[in-house]
Protein backbone atom coordinates (compact mmCIF):
# COMPACT_ATOMS: atom_id res chain seq x y z
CA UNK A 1 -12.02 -33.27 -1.77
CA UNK A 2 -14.16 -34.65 -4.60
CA UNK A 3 -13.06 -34.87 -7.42
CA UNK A 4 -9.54 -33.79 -6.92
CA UNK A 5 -7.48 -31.83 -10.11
CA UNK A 6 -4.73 -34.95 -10.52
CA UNK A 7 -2.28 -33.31 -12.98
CA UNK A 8 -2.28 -29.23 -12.61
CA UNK A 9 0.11 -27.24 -15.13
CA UNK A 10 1.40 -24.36 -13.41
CA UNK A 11 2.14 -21.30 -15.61
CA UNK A 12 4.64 -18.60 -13.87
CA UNK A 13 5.85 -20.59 -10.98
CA UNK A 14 6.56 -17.58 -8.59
CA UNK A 15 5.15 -17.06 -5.46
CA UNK A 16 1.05 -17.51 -5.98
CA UNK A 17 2.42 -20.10 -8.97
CA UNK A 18 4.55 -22.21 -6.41
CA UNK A 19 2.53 -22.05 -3.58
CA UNK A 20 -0.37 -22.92 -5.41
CA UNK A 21 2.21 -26.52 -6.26
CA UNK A 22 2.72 -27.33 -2.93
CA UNK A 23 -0.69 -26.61 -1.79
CA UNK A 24 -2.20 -28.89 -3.90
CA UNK A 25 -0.11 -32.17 -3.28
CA UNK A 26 -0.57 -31.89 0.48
CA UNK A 27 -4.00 -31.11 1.04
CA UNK A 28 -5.95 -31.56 -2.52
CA UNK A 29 -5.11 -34.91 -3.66
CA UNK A 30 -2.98 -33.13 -6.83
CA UNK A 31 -0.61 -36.23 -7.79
CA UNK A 32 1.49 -34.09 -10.78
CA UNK A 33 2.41 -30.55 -11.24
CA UNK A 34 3.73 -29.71 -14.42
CA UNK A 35 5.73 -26.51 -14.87
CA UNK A 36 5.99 -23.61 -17.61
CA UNK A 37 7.88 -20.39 -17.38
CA UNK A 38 9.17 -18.09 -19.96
CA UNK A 39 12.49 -18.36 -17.82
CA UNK A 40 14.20 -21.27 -18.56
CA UNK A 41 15.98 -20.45 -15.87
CA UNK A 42 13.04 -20.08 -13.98
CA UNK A 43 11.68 -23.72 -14.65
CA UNK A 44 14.96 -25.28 -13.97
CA UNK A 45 15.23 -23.92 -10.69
CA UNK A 46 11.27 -24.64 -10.04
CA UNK A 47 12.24 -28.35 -10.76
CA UNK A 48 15.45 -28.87 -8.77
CA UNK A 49 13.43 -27.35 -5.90
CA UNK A 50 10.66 -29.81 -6.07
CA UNK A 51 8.06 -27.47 -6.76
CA UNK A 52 6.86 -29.26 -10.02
CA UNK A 53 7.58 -32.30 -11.39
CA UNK A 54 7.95 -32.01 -14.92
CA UNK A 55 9.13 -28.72 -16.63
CA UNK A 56 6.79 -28.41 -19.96
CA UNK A 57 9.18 -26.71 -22.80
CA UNK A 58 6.18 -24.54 -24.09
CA UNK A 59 2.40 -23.48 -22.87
CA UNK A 60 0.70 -25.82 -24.95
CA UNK A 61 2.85 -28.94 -23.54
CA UNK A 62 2.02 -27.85 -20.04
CA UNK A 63 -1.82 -27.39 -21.13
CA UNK A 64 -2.13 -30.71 -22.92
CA UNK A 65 -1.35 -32.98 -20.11
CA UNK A 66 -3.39 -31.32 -17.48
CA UNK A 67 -6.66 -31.36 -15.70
CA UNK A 68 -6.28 -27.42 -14.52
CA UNK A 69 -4.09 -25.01 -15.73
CA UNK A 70 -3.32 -21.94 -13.27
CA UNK A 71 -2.69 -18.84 -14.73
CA UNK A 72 -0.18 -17.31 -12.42
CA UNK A 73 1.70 -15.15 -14.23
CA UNK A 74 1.22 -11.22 -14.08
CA UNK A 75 -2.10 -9.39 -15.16
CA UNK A 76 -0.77 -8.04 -17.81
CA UNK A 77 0.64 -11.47 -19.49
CA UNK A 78 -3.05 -12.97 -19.10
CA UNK A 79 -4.29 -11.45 -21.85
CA UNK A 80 -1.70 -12.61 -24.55
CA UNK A 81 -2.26 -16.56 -23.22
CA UNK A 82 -5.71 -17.03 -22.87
CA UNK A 83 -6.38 -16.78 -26.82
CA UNK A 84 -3.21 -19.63 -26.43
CA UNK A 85 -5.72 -21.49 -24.47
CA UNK A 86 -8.50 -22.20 -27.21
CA UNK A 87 -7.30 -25.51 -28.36
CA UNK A 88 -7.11 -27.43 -25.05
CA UNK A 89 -9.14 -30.39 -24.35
CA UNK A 90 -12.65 -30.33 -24.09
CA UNK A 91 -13.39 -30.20 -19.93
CA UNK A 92 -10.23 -28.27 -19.20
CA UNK A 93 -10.14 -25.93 -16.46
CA UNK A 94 -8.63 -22.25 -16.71
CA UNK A 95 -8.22 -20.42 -13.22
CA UNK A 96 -6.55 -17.14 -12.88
CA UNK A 97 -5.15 -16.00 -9.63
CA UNK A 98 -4.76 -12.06 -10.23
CA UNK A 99 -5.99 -9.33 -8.47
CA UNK A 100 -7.53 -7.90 -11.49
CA UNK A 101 -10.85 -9.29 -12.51
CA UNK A 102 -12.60 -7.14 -15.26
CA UNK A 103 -9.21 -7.10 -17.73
CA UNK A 104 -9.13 -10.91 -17.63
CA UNK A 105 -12.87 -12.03 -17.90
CA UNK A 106 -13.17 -9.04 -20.99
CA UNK A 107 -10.20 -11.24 -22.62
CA UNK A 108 -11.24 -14.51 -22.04
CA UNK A 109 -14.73 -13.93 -23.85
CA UNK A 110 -13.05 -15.78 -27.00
CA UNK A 111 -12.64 -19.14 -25.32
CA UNK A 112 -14.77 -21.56 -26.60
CA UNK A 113 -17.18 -23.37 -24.09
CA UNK A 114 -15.69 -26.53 -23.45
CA UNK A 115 -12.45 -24.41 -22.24
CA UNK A 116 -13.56 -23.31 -18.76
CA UNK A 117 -12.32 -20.02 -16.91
CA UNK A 118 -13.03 -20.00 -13.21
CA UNK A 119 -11.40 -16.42 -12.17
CA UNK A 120 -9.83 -16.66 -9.00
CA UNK A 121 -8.19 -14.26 -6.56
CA UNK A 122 -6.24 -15.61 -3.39
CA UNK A 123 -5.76 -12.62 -0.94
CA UNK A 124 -2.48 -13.65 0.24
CA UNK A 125 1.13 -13.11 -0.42
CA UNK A 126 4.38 -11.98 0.82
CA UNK A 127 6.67 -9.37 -0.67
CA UNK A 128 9.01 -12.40 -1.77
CA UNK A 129 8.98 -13.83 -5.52
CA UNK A 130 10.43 -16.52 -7.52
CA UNK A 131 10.07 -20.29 -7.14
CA UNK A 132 11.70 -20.90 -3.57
CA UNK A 133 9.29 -18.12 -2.20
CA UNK A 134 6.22 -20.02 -2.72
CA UNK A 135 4.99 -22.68 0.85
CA UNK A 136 1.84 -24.85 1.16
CA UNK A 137 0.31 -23.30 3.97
CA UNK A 138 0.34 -19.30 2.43
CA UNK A 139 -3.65 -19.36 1.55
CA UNK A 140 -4.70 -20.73 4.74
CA UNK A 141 -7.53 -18.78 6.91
CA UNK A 142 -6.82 -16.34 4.14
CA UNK A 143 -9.78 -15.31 1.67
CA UNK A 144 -10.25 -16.70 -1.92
CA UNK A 145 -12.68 -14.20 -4.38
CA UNK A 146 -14.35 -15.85 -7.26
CA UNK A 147 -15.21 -14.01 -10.03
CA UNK A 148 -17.55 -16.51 -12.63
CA UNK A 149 -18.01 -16.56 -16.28
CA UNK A 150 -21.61 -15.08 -16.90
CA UNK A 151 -22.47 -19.21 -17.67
CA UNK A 152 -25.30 -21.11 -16.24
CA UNK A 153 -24.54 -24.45 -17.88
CA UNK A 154 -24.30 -27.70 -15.68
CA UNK A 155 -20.71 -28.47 -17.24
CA UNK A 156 -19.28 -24.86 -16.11
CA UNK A 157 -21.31 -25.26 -13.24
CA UNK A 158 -19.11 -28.82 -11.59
CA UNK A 159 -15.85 -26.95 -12.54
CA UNK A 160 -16.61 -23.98 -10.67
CA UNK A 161 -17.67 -25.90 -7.90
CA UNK A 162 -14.16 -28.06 -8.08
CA UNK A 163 -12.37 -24.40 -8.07
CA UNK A 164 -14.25 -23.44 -4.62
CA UNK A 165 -13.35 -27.45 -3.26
CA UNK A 166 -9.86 -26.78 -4.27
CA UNK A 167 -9.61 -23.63 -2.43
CA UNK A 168 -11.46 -24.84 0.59
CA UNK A 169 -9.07 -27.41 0.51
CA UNK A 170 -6.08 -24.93 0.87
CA UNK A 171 -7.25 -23.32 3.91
CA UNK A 172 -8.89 -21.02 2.29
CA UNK A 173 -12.09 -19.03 3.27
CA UNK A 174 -14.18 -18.60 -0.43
CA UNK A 175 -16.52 -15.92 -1.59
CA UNK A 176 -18.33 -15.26 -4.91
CA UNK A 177 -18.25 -11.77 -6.01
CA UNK A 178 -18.85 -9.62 -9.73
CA UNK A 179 -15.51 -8.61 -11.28
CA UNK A 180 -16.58 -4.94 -10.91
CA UNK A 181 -17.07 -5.07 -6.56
CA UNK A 182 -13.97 -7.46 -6.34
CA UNK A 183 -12.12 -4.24 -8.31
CA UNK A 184 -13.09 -1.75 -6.95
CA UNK A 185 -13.24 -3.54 -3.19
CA UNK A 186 -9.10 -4.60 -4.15
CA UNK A 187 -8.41 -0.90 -5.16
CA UNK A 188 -9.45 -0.36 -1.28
CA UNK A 189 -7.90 -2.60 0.56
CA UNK A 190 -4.89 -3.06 -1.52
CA UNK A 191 -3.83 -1.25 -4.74
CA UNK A 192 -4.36 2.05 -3.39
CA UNK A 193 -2.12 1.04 -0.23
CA UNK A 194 0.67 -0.28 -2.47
CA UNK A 195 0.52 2.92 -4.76
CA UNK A 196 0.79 5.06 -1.41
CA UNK A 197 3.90 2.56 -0.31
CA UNK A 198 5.82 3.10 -3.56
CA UNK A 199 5.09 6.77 -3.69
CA UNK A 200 6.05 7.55 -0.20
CA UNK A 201 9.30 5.17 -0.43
CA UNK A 202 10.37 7.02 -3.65
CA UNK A 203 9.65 10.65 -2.23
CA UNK A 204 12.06 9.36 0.80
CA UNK A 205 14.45 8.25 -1.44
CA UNK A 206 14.92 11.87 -2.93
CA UNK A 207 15.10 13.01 0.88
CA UNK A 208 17.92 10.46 1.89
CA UNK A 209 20.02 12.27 -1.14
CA UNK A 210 20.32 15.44 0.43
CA UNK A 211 20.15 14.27 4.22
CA UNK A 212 23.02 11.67 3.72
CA UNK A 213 21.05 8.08 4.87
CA UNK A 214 19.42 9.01 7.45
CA UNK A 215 15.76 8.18 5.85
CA UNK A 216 17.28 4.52 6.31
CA UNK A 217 19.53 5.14 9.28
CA UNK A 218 16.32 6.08 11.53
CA UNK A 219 13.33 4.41 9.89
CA UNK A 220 10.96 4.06 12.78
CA UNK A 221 8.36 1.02 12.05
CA UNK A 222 6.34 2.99 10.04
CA UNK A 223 8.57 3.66 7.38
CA UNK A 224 9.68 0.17 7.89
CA UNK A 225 6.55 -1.56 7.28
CA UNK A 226 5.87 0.73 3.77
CA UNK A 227 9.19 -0.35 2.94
CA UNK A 228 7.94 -3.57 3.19
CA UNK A 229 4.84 -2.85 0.70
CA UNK A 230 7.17 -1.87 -1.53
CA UNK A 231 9.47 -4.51 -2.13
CA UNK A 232 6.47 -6.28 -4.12
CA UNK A 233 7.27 -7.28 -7.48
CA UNK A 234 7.39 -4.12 -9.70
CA UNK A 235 6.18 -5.75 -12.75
CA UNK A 236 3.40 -7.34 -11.45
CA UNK A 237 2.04 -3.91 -9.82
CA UNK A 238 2.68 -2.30 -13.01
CA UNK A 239 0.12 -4.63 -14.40
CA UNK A 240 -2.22 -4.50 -11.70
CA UNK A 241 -2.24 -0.33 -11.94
CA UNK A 242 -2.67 -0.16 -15.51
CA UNK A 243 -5.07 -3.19 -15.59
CA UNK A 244 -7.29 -1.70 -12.55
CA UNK A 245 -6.97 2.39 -13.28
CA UNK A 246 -10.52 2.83 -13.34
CA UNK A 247 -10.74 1.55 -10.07
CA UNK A 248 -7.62 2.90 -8.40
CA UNK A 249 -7.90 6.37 -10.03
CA UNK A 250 -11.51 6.90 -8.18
CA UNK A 251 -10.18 5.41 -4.52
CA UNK A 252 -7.23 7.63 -5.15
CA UNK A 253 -9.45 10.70 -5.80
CA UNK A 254 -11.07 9.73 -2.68
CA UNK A 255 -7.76 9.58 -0.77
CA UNK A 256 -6.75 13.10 -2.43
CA UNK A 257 -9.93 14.34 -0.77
CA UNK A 258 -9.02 12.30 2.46
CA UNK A 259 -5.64 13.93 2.55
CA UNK A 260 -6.48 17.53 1.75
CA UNK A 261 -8.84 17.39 4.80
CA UNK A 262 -5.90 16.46 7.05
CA UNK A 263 -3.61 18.73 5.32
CA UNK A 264 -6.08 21.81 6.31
CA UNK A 265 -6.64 20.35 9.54
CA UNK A 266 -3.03 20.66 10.32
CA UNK A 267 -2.91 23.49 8.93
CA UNK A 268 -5.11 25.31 10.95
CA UNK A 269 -4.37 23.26 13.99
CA UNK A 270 -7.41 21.82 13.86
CA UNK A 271 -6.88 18.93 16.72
CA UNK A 272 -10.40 17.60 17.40
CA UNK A 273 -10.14 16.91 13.64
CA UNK A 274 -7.21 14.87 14.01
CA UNK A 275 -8.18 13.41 16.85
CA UNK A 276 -11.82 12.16 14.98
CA UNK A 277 -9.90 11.08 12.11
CA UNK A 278 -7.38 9.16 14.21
CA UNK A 279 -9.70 7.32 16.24
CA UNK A 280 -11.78 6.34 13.44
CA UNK A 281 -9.03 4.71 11.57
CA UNK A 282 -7.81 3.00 15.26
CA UNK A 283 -11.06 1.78 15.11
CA UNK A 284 -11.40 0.40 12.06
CA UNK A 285 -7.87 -1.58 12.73
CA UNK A 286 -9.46 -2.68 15.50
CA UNK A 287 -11.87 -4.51 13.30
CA UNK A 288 -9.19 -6.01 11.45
CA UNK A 289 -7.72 -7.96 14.05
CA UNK A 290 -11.31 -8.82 15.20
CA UNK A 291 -11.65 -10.40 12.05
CA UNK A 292 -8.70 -12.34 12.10
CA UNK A 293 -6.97 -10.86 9.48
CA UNK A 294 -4.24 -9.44 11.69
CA UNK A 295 -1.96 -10.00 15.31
CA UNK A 296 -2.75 -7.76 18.36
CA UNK A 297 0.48 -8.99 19.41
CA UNK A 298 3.38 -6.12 20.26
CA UNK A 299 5.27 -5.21 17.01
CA UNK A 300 2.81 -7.07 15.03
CA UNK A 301 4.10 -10.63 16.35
CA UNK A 302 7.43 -10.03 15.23
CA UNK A 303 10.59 -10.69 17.26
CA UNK A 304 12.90 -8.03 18.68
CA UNK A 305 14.88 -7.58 15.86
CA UNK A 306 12.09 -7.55 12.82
């Protein structure tokens, strides 16, 4: 790629954080990662793995000595750091890779203009965490949304376009969006489905209380797959809900309306209401895996015991 980020300082080397490490040494021409976590723990492990090469002792070590710092920490964290962020070297790069847009451009309005934010959302993960979770391959054919600064200068300009290289170089498939569609368009497609996962999981946990394990003893893949949802990191959904509520509160009003017309529809016994509602929603899956973003294999591609 041209003009390749050399030394990138990694800041919360979990999942995003770590794969974003290995993803730039093999395929972006990245030649040093330097690490910083709040854990020490965190960094020590981070560096015995190979993940970075140097573990920075604070966030403006990791800053000074690097081309592009990743914010990769959760949503909620971004705010306190950016104002951290002010002093770094004229050119420097700031990328994000949160799911929350709006919170994080509104806080890094203070940055002067030779610091420059690129927002950036990778729309990929697992449900693992921590430094050994992260792999070099976990963006690719996977969508990147950028979110600019509201800046037309020529400076901002080449770093934005190096942000869009770099994640082209990843795999990646890149769009450019406004903070308020990639919200609300995340709230969709994600948020909202998380929120269901957790609230369904928890209401089944009260269930398995009275009806001795068997909520776990005979999860069919249904279950299964929410429970899957909802092993994501709890603190960095807390951050994404609270960071995003204008968002997720109008999909979920939507959904409430979604789910009261199913609830009257079975009800009633309304079945050619079920069965439109059901066939839209195969449909629309259908359009997923068209897409690409999804197996048609049986049991989603996984093996006979997943």
């Amino acid at each position: 790629m041209d003009e390749p980020f050399e030394t990138i300082a990694i800041v919360g080397i979990g999942l995003i954080g770590s794969s974003v490490a290995h993803a730039a040494r093999a395929s972006a021409g990245t030649t040093k990662v330097v690490g910083y976590d709040l854990s020490a723990d965190v960094r020590a492990e981070a560096l015995r793995l190979g993940v970075i090469d140097e573990a920075a002792d604070s966030l403006e070590n990791a800053v000074a000595q690097s081309d592009l710092v990743v914010l990769s920490t959760p949503v909620g964290a971004i705010g306190k750091i950016l104002p951290q962020l002010a002093s770094a070297k004229a050119g420097t790069v700031v990328m994000d890779v949160g799911s929350c847009k709006g919170s994080v451009i509104e806080a890094a309005q203070g940055l002067p203009d030779s610091v420059h934010f690129v927002p950036a959302h990778p729309v990929a993960g697992t449900e693992h965490s921590g430094p050994a979770a992260g792999f070099a391959t976990l963006f690719r054919n996977r969508w990147c949304i950028i979110t600019p600064m509201e800046r037309s200068d020529e400076a901002y300009g080449r770093s934005l376009a190096r942000v869009d290289a770099l994640w082209r170089a990843f795999g990646s498939d890149v769009v450019q969006m406004d903070a308020k569609h990639h919200d609300l368009a995340l709230a969709v497609t994600s948020h909202l489905p998380h929120l269901i996962a957790y609230t369904l999981v928890g209401a089944a946990d009260d269930v398995e209380s009275v009806n001795e394990a068997e909520v776990v003893k005979y999860s069919a893949g249904g279950f299964r797959d929410f429970t899957r949802i909802a092993a994501s990191d709890p603190i960095m959904w807390r951050d994404v809900f609270i960071n995003n509520k204008e968002a997720v509160l109008e999909v979920l009003g939507r959904f409430s309306e979604e789910l009261a017309v199913m609830q009257r529809a079975i009800r009633w016994g309304d079945g050619e209401a079920l069965e439109k509602a059901f066939a839209r929603s195969r449909g629309l899956r259908k359009a997923i895996i068209e897409a690409g973003q999804e197996s048609a294999e049986p049991n989603f591609g996984r093996d006979k015991k997943g």
